[in-house]
C-alpha atoms as a PDB file:
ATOM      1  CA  UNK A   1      -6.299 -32.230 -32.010  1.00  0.00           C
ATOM      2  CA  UNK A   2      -3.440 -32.266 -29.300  1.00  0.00           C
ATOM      3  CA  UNK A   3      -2.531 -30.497 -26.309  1.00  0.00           C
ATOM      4  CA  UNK A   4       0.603 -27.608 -27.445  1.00  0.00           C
ATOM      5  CA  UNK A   5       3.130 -26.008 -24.878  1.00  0.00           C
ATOM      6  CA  UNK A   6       5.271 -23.278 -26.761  1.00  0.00           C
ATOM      7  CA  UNK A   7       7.942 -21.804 -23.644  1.00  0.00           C
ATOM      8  CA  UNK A   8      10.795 -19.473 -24.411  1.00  0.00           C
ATOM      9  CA  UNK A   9      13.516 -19.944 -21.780  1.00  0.00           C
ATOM     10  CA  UNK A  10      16.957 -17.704 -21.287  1.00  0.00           C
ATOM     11  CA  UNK A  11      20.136 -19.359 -21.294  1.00  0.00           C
ATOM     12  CA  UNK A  12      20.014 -20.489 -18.130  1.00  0.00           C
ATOM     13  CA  UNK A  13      17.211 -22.131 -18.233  1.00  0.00           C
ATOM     14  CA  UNK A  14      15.078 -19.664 -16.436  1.00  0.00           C
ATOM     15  CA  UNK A  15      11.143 -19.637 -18.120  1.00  0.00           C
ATOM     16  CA  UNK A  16      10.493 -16.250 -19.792  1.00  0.00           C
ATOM     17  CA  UNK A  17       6.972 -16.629 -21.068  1.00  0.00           C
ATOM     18  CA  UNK A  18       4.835 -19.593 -22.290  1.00  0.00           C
ATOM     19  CA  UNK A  19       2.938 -18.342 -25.661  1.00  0.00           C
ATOM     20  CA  UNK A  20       0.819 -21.573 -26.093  1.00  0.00           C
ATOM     21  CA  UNK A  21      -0.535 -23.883 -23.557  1.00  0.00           C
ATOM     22  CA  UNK A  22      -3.473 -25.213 -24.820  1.00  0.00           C
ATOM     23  CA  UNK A  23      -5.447 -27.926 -27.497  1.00  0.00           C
ATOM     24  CA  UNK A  24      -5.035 -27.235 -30.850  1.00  0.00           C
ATOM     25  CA  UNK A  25      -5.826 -28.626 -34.412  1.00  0.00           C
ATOM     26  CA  UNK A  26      -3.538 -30.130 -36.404  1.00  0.00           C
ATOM     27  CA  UNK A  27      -1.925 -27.512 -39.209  1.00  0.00           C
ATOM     28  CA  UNK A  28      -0.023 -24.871 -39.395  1.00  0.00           C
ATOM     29  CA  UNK A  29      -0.028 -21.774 -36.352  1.00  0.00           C
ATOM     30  CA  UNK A  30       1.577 -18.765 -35.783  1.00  0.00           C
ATOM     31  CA  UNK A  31       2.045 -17.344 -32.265  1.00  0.00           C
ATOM     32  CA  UNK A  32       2.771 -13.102 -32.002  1.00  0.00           C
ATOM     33  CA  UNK A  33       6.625 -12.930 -29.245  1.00  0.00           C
ATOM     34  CA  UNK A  34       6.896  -9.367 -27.642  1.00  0.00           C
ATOM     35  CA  UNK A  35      10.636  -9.617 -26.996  1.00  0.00           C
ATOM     36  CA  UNK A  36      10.907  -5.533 -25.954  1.00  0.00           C
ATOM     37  CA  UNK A  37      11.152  -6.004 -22.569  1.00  0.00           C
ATOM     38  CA  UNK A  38      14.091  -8.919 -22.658  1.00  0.00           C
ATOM     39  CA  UNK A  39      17.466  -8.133 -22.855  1.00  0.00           C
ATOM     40  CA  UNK A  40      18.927  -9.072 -25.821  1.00  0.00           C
ATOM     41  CA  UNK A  41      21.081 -12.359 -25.858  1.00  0.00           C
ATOM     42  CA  UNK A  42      20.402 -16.238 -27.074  1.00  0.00           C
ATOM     43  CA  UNK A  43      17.245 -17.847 -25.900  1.00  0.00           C
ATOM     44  CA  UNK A  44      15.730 -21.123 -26.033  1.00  0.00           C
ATOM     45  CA  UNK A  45      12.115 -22.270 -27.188  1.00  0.00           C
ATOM     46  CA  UNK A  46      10.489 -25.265 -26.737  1.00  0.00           C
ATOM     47  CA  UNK A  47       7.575 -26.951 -28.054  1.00  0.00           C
ATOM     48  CA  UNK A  48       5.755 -29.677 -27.051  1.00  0.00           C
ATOM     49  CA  UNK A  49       2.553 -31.574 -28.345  1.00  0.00           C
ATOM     50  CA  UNK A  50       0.830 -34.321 -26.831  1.00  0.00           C
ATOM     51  CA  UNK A  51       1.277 -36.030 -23.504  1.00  0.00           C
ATOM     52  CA  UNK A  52      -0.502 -38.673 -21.026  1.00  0.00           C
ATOM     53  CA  UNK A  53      -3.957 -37.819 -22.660  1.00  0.00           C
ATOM     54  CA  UNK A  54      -2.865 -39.041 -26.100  1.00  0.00           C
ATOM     55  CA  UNK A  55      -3.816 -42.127 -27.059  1.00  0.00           C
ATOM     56  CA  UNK A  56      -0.090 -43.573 -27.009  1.00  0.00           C
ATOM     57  CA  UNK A  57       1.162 -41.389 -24.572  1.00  0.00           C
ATOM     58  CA  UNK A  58       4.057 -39.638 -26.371  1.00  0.00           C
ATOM     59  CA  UNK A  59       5.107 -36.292 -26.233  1.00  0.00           C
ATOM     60  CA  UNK A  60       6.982 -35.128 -29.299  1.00  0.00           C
ATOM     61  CA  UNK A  61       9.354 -32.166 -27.552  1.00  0.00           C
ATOM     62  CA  UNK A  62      11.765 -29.999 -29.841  1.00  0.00           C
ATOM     63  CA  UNK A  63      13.768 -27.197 -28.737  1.00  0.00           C
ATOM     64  CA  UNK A  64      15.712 -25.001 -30.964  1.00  0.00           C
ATOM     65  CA  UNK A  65      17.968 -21.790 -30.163  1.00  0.00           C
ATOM     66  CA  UNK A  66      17.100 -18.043 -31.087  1.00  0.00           C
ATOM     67  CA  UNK A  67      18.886 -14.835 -31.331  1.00  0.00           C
ATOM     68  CA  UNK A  68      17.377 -11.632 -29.944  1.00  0.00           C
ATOM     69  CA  UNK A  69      19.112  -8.651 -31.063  1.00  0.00           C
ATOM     70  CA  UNK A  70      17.290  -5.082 -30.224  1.00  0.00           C
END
């Protein structure tokens, strides 16, 4: 189990939403992103698992660019 953040951010950096912010099991997850009220344009999301509560103390951080075209 490990701590998850999932944030989508706009391409300034602003925060839009965070989806996920809690412990979860390891495996695979799927998270539901109402996009109808953003404009659309390229965002960012990032997600993070694990942090100071971990037994090493890593965080393991990826963000990766999306497309939102209405």
């Amino acid at each position: 189990r490990q701590f998850v953040t999932l944030k989508v951010y706009d391409v300034l950096g602003n925060e839009v939403t965070t989806l996920i912010n809690e412990e979860k099991p390891a495996g695979e997850h799927e998270v539901i992103f109402d996009a109808t009220e953003l404009p659309s344009g390229v965002y960012f999301y990032q997600l993070r698992i694990g942090g100071p509560e971990t037994s090493s103390g890593q965080k393991n951080i990826q963000t990766k660019k999306m497309v939102y075209l209405k």
